[in-house]
Protein backbone atom coordinates (compact mmCIF):
# COMPACT_ATOMS: atom_id res chain seq x y z
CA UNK A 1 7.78 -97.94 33.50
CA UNK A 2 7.31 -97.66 29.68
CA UNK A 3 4.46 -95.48 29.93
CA UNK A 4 5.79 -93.14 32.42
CA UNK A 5 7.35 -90.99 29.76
CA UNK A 6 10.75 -90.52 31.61
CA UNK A 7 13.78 -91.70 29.63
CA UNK A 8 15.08 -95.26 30.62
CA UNK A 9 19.02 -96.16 31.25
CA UNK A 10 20.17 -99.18 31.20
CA UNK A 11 23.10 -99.89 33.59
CA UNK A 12 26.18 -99.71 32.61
CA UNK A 13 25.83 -97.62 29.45
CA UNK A 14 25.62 -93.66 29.27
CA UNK A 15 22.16 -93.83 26.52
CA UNK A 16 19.18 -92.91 27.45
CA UNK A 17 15.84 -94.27 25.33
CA UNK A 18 12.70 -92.87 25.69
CA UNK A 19 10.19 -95.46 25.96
CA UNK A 20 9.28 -95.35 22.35
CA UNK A 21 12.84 -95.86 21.06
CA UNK A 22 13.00 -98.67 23.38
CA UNK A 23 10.07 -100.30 21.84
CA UNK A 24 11.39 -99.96 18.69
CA UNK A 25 14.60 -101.14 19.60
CA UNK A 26 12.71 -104.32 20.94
CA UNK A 27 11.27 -104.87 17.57
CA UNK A 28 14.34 -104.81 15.96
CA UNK A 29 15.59 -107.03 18.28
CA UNK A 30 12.94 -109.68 17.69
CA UNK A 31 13.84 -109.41 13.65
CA UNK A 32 17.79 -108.98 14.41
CA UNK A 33 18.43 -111.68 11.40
CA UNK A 34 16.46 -110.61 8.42
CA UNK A 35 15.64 -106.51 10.00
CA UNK A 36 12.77 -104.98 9.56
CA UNK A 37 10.91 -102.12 7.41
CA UNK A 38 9.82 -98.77 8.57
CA UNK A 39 6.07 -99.38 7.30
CA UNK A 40 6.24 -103.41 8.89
CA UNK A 41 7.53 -101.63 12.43
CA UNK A 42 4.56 -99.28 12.51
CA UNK A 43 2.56 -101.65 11.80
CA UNK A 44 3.98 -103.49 14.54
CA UNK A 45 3.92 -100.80 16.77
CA UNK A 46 0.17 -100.41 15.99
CA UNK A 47 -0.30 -103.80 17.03
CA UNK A 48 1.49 -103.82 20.18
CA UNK A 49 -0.57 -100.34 21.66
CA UNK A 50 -3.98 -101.60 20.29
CA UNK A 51 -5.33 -98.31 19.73
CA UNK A 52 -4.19 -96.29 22.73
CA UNK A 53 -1.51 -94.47 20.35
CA UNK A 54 -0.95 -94.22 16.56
CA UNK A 55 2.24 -94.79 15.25
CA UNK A 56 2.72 -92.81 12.02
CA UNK A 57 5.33 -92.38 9.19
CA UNK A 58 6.34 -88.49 10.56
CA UNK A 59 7.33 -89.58 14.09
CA UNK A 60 8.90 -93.10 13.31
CA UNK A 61 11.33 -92.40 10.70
CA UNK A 62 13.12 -89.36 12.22
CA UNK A 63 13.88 -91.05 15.36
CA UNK A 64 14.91 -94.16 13.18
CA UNK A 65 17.34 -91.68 12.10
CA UNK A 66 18.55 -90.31 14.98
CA UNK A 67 18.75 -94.40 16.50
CA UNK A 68 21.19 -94.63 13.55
CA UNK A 69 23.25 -91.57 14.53
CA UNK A 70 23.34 -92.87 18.10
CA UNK A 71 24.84 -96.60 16.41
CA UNK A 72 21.61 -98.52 17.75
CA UNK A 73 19.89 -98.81 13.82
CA UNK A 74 21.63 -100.37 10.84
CA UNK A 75 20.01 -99.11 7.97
CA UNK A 76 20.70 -101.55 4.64
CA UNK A 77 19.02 -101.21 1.30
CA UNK A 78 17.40 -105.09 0.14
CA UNK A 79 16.71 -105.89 -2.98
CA UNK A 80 12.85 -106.69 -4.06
CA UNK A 81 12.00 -109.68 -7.08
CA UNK A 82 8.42 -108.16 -6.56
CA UNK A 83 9.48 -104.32 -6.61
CA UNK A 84 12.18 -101.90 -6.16
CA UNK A 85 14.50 -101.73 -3.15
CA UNK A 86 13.25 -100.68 0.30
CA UNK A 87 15.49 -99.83 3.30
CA UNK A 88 15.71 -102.32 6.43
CA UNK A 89 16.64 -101.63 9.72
CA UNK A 90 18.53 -103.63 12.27
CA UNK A 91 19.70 -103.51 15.82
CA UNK A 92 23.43 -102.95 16.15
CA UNK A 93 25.46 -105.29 18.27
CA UNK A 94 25.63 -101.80 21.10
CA UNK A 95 21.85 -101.80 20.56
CA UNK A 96 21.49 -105.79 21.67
CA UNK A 97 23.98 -104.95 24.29
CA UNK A 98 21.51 -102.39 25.80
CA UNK A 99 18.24 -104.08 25.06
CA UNK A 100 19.39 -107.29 27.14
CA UNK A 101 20.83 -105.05 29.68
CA UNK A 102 17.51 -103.40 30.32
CA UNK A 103 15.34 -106.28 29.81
CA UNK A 104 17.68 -108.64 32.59
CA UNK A 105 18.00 -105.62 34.88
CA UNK A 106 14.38 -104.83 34.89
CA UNK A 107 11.54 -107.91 34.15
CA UNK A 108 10.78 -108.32 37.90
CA UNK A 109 9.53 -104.72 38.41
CA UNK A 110 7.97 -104.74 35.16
CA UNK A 111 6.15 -108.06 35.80
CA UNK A 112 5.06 -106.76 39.17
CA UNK A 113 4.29 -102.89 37.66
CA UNK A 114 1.86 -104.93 34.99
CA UNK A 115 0.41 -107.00 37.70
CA UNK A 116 -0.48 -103.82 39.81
CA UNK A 117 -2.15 -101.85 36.64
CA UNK A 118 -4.34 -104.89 36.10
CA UNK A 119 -5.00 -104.69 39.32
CA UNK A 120 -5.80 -101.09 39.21
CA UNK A 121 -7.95 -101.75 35.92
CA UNK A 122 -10.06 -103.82 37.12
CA UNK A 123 -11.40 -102.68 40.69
CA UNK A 124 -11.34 -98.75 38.62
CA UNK A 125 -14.21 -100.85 36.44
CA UNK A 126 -15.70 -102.80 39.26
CA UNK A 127 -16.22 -99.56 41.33
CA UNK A 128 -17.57 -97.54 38.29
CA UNK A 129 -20.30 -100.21 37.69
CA UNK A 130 -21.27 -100.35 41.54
CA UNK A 131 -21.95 -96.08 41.42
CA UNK A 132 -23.52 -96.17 38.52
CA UNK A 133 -25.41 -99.44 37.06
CA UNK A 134 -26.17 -97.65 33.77
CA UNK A 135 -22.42 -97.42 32.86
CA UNK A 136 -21.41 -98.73 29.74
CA UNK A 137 -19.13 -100.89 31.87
CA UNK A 138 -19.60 -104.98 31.09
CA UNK A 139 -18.38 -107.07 33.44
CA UNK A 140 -18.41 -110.20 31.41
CA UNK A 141 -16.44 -108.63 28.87
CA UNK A 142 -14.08 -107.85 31.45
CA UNK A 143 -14.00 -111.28 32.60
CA UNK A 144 -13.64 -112.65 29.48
CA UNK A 145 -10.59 -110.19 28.97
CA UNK A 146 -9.51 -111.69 31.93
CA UNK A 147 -9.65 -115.22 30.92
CA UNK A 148 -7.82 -114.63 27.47
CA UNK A 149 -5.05 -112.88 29.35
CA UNK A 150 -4.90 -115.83 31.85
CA UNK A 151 -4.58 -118.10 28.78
CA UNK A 152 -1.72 -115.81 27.32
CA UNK A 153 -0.15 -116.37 30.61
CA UNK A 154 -0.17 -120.07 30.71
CA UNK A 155 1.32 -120.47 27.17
CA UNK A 156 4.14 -118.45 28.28
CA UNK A 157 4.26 -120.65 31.34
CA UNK A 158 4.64 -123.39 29.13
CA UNK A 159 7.38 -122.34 26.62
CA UNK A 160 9.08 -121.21 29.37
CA UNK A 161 9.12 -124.62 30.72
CA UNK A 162 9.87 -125.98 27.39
CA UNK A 163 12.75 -123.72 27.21
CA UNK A 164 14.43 -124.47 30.67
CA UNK A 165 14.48 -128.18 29.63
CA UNK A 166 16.56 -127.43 26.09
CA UNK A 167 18.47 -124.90 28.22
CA UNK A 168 19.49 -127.92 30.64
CA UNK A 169 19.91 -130.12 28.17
CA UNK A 170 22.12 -128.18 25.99
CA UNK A 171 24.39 -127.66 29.17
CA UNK A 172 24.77 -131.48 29.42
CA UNK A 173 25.61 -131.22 25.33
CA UNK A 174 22.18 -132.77 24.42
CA UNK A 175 20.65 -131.14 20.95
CA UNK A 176 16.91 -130.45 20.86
CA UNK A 177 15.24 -130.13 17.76
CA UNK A 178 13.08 -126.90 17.77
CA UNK A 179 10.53 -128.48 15.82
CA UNK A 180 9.62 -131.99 17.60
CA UNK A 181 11.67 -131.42 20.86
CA UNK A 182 13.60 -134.54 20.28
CA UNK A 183 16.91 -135.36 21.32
CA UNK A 184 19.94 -135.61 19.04
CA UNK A 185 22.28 -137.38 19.56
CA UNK A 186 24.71 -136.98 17.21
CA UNK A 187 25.89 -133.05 17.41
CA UNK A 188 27.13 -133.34 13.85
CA UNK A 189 24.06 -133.67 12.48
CA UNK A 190 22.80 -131.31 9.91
CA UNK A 191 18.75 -132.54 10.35
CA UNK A 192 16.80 -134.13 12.87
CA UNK A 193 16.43 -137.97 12.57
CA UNK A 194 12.71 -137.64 14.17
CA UNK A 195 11.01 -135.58 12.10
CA UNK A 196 13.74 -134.23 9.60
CA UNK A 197 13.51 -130.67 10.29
CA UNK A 198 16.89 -128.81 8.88
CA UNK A 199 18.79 -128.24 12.20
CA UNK A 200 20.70 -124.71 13.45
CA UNK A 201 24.22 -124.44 12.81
């Protein structure tokens, strides 16, 4: 969906994001507690397309500034001990709203739309190297890209499975520490009597 260039709408709300304000939106959502800079979020935004598009100062910051007109960017001025004051932006509470609208209404068809472009990917590369052997296409490579992308997969597999286990046991008012997974019995505590770590309020 993202890369289809149409404008996405989450249900229930009368915005419309294009996929690049949704991405950014998603990246302030991931650093809703301390925000984020403009040159840290193109950098991040670099990071996330690997190449395939450049984010750059000229197209980021104006549509930072029209997020903020639309209420979905928070724009606060932090203080520096190393250096002057740069500006930080953060996700509005509408902007959450939206993200976990769009995310919830819409990770089975995205899930299954990634599936069928790897899909696509990879037989486009198998067939290119069948017509023409002296293609600069490497299979093994591809494997390998293959394998590290199956080992992504089973990592999320497993903190998913971490997470439905704290997610059951904080229904049945058992704490979890985040940093050893033990239990806690005592919900007044302020740190972990396994390993010490400083609990969440």
């Amino acid at each position: 969906m993202f890369f289809l260039g149409k404008k996405l709408s989450p249900k229930g709300y009368s915005i419309k994001l294009s996929p690049l304000e949704f991405m950014i939106l998603l990246r302030g959502y991931q650093s809703e507690k301390v925000g984020i800079s403009g040159y840290d979020l193109i950098n991040e935004l670099n990071k996330a397309t690997v190449g395939l598009w450049t984010a750059k100062s000229g197209t980021i910051y104006p549509i930072l500034t029209r997020m903020k007109q639309k209420n979905l960017i928070a724009i606060f001025d932090v203080r520096s001990e190393l250096g002057p004051s740069k500006k930080v932006y953060k996700v509005t509470d509408l902007a959450k709203e939206v993200i976990e609208a769009m995310v919830v209404d819409n990770f089975k068809p995205e899930l299954i739309f990634f599936e069928n472009y790897l899909d696509f990917v990879v037989n486009t590369l198998m067939k290119i190297s069948h017509r023409n052997p002296e293609s600069k296409v490497n299979l093994e490579e591809v494997k390998t890209a293959l394998g590290l992308f199956q080992v992504t997969i089973e990592n999320m597999q497993e903190i998913l499975e971490n997470a439905i286990v704290d997610q059951e046991k904080i229904e049945n008012d058992v704490r979890v520490c985040m940093k050893c997974n033990g239990e806690i019995d005592n919900l007044e505590a302020n740190f972990c009597p396994n390993c010490g770590n400083k609990l969440d309020e």
